[in-house]
Protein backbone atom coordinates (compact mmCIF):
# COMPACT_ATOMS: atom_id res chain seq x y z
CA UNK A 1 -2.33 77.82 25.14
CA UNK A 2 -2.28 78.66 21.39
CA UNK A 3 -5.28 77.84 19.19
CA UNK A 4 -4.57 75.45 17.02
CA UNK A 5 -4.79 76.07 12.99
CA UNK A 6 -6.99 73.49 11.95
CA UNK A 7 -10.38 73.90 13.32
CA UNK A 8 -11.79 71.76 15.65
CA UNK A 9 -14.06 69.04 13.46
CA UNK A 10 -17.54 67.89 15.20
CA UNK A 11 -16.71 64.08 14.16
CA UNK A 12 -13.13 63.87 15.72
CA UNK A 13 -14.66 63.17 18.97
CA UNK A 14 -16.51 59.74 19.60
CA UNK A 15 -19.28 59.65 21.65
CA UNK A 16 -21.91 56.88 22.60
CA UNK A 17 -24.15 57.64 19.96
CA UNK A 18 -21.38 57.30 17.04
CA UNK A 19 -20.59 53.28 18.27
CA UNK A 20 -23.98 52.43 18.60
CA UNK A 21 -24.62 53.68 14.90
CA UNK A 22 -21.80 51.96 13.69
CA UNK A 23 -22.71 48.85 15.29
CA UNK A 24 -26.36 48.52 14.09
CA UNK A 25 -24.70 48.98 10.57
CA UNK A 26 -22.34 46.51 10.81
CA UNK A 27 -25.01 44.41 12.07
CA UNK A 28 -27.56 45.48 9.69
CA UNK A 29 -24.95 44.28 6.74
CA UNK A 30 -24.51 40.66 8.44
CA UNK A 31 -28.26 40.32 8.42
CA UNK A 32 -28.47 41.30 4.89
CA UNK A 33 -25.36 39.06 3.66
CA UNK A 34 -27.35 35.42 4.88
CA UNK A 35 -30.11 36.20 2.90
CA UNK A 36 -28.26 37.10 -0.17
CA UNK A 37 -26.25 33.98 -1.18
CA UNK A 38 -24.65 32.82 -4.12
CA UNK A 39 -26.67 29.66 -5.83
CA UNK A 40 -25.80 26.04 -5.42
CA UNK A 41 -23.07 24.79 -7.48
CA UNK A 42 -24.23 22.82 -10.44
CA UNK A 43 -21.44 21.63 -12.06
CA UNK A 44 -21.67 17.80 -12.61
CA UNK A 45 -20.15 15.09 -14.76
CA UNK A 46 -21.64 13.97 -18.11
CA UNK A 47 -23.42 10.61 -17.93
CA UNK A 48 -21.33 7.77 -19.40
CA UNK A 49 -23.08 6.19 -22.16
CA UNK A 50 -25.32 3.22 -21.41
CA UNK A 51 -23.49 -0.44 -22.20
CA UNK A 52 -25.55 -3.60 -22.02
CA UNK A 53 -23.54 -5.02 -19.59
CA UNK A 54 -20.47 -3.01 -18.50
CA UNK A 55 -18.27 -5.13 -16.46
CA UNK A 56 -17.53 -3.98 -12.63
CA UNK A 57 -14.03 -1.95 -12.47
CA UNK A 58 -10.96 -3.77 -11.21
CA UNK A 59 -8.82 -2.02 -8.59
CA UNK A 60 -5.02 -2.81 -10.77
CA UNK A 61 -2.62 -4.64 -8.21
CA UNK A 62 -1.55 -3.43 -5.33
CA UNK A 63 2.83 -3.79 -5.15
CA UNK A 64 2.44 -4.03 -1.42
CA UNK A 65 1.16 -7.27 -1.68
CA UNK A 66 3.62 -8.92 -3.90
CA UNK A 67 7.45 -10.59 -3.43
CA UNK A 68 9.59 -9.47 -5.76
CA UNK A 69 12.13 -11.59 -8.01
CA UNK A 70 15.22 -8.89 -6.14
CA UNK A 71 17.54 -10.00 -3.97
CA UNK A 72 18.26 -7.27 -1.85
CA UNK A 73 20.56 -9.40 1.64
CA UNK A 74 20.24 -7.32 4.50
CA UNK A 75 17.96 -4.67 3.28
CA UNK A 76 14.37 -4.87 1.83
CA UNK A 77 13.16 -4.30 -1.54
CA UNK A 78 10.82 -0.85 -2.08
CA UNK A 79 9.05 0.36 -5.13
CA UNK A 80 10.30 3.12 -6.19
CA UNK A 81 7.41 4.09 -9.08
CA UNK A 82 4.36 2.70 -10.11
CA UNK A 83 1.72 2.87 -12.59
CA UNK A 84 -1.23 0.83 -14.22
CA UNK A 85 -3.09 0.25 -17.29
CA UNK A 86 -4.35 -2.30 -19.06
CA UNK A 87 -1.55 -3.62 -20.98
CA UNK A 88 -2.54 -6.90 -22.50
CA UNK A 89 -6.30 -5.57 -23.57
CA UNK A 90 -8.42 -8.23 -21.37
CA UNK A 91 -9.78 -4.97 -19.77
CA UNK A 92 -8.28 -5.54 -16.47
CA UNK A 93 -5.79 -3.69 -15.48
CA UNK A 94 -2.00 -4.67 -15.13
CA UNK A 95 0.42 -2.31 -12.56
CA UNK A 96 4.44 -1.69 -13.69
CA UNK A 97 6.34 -1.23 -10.35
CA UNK A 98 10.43 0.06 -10.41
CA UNK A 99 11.99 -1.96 -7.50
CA UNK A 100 14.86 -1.38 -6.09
CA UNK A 101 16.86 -2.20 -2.87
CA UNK A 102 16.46 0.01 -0.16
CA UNK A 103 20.30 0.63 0.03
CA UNK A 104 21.54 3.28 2.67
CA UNK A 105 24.79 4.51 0.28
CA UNK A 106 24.73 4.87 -3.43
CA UNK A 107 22.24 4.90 -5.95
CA UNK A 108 21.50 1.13 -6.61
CA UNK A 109 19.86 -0.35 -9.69
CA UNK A 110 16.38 -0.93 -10.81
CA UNK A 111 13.87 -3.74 -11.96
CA UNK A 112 11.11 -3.18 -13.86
CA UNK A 113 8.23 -5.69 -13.26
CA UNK A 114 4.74 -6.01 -14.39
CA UNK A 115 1.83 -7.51 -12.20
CA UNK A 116 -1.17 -8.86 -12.45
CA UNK A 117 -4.30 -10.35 -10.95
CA UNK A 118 -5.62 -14.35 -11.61
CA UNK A 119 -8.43 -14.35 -13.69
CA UNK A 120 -10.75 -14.30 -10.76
CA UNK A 121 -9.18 -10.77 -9.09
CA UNK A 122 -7.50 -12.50 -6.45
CA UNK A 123 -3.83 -12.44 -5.03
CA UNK A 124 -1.27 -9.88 -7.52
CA UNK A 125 1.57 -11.27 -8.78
CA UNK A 126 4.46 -11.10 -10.74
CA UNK A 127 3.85 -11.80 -14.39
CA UNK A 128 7.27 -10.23 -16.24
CA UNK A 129 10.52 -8.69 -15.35
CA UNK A 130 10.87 -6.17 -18.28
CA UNK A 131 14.50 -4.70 -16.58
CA UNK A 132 16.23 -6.80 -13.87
CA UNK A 133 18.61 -4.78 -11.61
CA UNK A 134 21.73 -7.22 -12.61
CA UNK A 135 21.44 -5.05 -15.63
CA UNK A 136 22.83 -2.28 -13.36
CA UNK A 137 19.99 0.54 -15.01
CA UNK A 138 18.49 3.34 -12.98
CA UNK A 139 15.16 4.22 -13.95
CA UNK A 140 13.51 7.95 -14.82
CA UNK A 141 10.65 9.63 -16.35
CA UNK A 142 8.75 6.30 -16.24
CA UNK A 143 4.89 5.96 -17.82
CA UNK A 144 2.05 3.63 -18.38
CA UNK A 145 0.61 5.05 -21.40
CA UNK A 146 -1.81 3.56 -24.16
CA UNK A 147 -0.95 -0.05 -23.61
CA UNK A 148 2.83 0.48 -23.65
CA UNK A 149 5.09 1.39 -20.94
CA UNK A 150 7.98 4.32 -21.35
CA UNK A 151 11.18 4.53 -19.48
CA UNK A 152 14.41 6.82 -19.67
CA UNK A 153 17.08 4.31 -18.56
CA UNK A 154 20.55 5.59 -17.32
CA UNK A 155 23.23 2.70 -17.35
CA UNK A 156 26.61 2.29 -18.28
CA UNK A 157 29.21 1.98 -20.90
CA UNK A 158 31.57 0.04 -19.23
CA UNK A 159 32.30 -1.84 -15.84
CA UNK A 160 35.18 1.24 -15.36
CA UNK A 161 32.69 4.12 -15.43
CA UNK A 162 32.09 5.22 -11.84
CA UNK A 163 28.60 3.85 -9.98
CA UNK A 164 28.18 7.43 -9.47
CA UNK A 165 27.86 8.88 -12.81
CA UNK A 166 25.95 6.89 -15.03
CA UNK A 167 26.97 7.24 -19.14
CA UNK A 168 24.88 6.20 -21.30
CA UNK A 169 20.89 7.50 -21.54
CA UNK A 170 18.04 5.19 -23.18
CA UNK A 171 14.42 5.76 -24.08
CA UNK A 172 12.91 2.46 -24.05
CA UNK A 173 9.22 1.30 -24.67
CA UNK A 174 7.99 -1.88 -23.78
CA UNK A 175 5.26 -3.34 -25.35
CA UNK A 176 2.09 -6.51 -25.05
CA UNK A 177 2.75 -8.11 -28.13
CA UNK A 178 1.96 -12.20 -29.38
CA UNK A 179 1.50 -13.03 -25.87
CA UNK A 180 4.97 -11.24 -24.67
CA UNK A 181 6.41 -8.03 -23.47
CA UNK A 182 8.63 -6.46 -26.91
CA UNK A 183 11.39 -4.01 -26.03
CA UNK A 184 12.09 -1.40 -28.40
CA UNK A 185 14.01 1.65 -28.26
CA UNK A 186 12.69 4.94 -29.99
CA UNK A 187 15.42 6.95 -29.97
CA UNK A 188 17.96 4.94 -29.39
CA UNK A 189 21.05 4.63 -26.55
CA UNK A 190 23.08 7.84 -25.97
CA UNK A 191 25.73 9.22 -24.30
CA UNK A 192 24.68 11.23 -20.88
């Protein structure tokens, strides 16, 4: 046997006494670890201001619970978006749903229709169609936003232009205004 040209090292071989060490540390830095924890969190929410009498918040209408104005045959109606906010100012809020039918081919077109609740928060309902689908639109980046509700609209030119590939692009805005829903369009119809 040849000796070997690095020299044997004390440390390279384990013994008893080396785990047992190792173990009390380990343990010894557990121990210390529970008793040094960070703080409790303290972030919290800035009080809303005192009203007199603030009224009690009103969940907007649920879509689930309403029958749309879509006739849809065979297949059912679904909502494709939705979004609320309080729309005519009475503080309550309203809810925008896109319809459309649940179609298995194709891409089929949308209605845009605004709900609400009676006076007395009961049953949602249907209060305004602002697109119907006979108007053959498909309907993208939709938004309730201050009071008025934004749409990108993709339609068509003409009854030859493909069902597939829509031509004509529209940024619409609908708004509560002398008791009805005003359509007006930003930036105008373009081509896609």
């Amino acid at each position: 046997m040849q000796p070997s040209a690095v020299p044997e090292l004390a440390h390279t071989h384990t013994r008893p006494i080396h785990w047992l060490a190792t173990a009390t540390a380990v343990a010894g830095v557990m121990a210390l670890s529970s008793f040094l924890q960070p703080g409790a969190a303290t972030a919290a929410q800035a009080a809303a201001p005192e009203t007199g009498s603030a009224p009690a918040a009103v969940a907007p209408p649920d879509p689930a619970a309403v029958t749309f104005p879509i006739e849809c045959g065979p297949v059912k109606a679904v909502v494709k978006k939705r979004a609320s906010g309080d729309l005519d100012g009475d503080g309550s809020p309203e809810t925008v749903a896109v319809v459309h039918c649940d179609s298995p081919m194709g891409t089929p077109p949308d209605g845009v229709y605004v709900l609400t609740r009676d006076g007395d928060g009961g049953k949602p309902r249907v209060v305004a169609t602002l697109l119907a689908p006979k108007d053959g639109n498909t309907v993208s980046d939709f938004a309730v936003r201050q009071g008025a509700v934004t749409a990108t609209l993709f339609g068509y030119s003409s009854a030859d232009v493909p069902r597939c590939c829509p031509d004509v692009k529209s940024d619409v805005k609908w708004r509560w205004q002398n008791g009805a829903f005003v359509r007006s369009t930003p930036s105008g119809a373009r081509s896609v």
